[in-house]
N, C-alpha and C. Protein backbone atom coordinates (compact mmCIF):
# COMPACT_ATOMS: atom_id res chain seq x y z
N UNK A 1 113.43 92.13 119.55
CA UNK A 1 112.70 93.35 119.84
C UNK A 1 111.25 93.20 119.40
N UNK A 2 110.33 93.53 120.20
CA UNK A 2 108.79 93.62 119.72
C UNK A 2 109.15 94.82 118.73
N UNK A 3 107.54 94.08 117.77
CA UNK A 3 107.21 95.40 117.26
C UNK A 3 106.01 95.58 117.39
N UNK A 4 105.49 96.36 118.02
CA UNK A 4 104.00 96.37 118.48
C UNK A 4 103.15 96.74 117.45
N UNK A 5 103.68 98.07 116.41
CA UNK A 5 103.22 98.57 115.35
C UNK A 5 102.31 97.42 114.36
N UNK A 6 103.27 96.34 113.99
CA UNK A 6 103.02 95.39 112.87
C UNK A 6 101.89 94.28 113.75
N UNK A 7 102.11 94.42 115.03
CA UNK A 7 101.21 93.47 115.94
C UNK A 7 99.13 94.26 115.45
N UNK A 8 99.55 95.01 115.83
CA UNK A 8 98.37 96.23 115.76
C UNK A 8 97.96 96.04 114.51
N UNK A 9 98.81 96.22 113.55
CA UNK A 9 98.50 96.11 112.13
C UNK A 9 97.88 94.53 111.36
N UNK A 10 98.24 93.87 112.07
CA UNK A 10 97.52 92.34 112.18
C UNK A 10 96.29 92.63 112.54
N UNK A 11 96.11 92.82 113.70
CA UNK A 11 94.75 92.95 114.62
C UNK A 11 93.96 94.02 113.97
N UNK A 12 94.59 94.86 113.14
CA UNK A 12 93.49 95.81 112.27
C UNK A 12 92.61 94.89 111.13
N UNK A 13 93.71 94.33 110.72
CA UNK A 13 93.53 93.66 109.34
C UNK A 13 92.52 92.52 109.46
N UNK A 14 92.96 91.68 110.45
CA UNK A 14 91.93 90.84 111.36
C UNK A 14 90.73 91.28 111.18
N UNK A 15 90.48 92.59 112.09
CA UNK A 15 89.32 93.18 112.11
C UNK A 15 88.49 93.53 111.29
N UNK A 16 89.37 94.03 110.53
CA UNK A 16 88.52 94.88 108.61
C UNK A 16 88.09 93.59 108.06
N UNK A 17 88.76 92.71 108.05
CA UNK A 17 88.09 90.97 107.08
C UNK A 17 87.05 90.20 108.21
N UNK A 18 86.93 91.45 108.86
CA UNK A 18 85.59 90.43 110.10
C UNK A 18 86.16 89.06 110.52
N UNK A 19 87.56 89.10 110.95
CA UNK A 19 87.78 88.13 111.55
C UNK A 19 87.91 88.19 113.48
N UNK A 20 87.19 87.44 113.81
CA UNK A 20 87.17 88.35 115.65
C UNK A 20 88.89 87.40 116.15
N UNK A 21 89.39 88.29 116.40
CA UNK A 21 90.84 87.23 117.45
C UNK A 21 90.37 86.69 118.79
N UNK A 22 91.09 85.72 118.59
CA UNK A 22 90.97 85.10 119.91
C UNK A 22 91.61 85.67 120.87
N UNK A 23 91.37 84.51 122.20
CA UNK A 23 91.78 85.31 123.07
C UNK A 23 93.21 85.04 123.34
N UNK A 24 94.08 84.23 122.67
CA UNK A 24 95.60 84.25 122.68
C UNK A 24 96.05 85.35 121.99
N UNK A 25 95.54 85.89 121.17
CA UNK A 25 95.82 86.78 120.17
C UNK A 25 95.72 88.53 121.17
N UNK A 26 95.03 88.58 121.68
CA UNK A 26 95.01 89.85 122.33
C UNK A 26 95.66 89.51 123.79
N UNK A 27 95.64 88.60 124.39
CA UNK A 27 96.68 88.19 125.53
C UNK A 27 98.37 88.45 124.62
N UNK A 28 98.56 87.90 123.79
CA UNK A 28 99.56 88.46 122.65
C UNK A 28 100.41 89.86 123.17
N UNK A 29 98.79 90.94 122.56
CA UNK A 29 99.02 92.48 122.63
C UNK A 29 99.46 92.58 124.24
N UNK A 30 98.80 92.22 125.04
CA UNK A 30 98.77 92.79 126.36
C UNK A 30 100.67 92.40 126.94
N UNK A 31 100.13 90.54 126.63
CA UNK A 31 102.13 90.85 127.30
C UNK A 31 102.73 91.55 126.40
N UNK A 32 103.15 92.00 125.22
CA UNK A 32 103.69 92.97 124.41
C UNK A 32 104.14 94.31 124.43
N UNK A 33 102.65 94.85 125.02
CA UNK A 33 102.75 96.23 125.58
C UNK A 33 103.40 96.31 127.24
N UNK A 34 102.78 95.40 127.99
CA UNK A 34 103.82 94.61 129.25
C UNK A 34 105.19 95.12 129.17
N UNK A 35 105.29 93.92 128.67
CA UNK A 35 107.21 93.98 127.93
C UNK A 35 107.68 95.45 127.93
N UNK A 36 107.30 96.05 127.13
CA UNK A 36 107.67 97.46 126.53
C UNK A 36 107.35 98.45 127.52
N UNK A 37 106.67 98.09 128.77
CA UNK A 37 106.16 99.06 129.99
C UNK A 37 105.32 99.89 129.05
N UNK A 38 104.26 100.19 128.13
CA UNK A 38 103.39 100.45 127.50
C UNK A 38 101.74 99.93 128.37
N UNK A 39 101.45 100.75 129.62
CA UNK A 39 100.73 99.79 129.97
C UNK A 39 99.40 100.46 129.84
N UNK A 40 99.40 101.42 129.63
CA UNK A 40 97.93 102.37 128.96
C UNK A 40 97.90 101.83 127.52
N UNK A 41 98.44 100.77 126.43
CA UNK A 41 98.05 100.17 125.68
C UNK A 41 97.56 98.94 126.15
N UNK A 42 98.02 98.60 126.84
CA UNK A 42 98.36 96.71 127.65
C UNK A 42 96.97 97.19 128.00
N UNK A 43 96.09 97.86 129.24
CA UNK A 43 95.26 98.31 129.41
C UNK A 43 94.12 98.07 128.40
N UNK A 44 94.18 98.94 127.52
CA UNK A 44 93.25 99.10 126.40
C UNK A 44 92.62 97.79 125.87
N UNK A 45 93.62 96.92 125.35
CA UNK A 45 93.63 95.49 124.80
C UNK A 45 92.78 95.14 126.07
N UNK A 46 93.56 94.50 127.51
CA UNK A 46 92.74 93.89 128.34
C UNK A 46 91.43 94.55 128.42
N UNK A 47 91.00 96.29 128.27
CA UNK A 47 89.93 96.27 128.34
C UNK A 47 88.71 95.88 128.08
N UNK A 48 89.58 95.42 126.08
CA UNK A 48 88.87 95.10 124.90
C UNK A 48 88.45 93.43 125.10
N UNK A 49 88.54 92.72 126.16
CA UNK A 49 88.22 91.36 125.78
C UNK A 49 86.82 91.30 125.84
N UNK A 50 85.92 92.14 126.41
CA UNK A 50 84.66 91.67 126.56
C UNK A 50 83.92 92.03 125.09
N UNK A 51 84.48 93.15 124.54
CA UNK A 51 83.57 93.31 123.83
C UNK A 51 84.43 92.24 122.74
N UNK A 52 84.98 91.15 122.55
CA UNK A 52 85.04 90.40 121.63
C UNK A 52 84.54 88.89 122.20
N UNK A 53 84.10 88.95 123.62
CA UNK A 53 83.31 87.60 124.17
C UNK A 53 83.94 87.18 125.18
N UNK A 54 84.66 87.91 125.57
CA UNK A 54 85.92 86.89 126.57
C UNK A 54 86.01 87.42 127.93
N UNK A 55 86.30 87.22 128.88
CA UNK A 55 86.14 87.36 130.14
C UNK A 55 87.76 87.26 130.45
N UNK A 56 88.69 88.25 131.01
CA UNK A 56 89.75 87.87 131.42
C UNK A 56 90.02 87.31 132.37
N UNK A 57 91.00 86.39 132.42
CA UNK A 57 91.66 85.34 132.76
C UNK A 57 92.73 85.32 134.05
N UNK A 58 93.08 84.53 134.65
CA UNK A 58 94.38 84.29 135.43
C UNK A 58 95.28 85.28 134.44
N UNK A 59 95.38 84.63 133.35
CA UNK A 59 96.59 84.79 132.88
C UNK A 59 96.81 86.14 132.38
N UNK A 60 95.73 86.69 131.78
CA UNK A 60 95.69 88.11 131.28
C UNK A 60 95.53 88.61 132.72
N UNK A 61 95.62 89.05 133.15
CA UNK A 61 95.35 89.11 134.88
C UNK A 61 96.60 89.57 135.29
N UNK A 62 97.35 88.18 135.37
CA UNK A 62 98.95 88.27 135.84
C UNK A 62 99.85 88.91 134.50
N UNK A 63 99.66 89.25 133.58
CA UNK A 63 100.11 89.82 132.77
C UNK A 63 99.67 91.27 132.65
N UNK A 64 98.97 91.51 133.10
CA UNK A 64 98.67 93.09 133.59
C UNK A 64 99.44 93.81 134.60
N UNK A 65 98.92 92.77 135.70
CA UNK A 65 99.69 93.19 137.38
C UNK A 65 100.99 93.26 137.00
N UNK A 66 101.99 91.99 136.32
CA UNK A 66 103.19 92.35 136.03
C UNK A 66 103.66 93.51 135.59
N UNK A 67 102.96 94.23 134.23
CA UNK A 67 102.97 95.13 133.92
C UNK A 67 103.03 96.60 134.67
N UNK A 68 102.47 96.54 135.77
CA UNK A 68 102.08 97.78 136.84
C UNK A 68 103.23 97.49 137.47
N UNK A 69 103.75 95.92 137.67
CA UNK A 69 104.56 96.34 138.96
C UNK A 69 105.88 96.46 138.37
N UNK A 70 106.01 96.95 136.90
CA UNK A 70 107.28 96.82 135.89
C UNK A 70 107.52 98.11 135.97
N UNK A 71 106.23 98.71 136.03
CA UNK A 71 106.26 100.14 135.75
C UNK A 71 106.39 100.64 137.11
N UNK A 72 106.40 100.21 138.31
CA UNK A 72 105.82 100.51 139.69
C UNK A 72 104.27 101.42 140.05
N UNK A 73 103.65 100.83 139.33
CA UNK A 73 101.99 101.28 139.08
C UNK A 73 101.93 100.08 140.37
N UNK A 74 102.25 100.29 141.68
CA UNK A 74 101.67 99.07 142.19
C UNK A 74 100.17 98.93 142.73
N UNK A 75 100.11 100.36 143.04
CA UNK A 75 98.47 100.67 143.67
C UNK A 75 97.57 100.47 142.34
N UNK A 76 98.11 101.03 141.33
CA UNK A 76 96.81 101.40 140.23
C UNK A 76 96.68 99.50 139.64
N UNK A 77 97.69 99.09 139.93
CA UNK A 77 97.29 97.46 139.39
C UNK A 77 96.09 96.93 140.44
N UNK A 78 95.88 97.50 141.56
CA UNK A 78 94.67 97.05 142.14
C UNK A 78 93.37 97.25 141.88
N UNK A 79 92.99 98.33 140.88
CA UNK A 79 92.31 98.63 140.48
C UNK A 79 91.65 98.17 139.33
């Protein structure tokens, strides 16, 4: 079972010690929230890559769309 809670709680902690995550680390969150059909979190995270330097990916990409089409968000994954 994920636990997204303790995932989050990493990525806080990360944050407060000024450590920036990479981008496996928030690809991480996104399939996570995926998984869990959580995709207005999954969302959020993918939103968040730029402002930590990163440009999303194939892969964060297809881990989104999956997400929409888990949820049957199939239109809003085009967006």
């Amino acid at each position: 079972m994920l636990n997204m809670e303790s995932s989050e709680a990493v990525l806080n902690t990360m944050l407060q010690n000024r450590v920036i995550p990479d981008l496996e680390t928030i690809a991480s969150l996104i399939h996570g929230y995926c998984e869990l059909g959580d995709i207005i979190n999954a969302r959020r995270h993918f939103d968040s890559l730029p402002s930590f330097g990163f440009r999303p990916d194939i892969i964060t990409y297809n881990m989104l769309l999956d997400g929409y089409f888990m949820k049957s968000y199939i239109f809003k994954g085009r967006s």
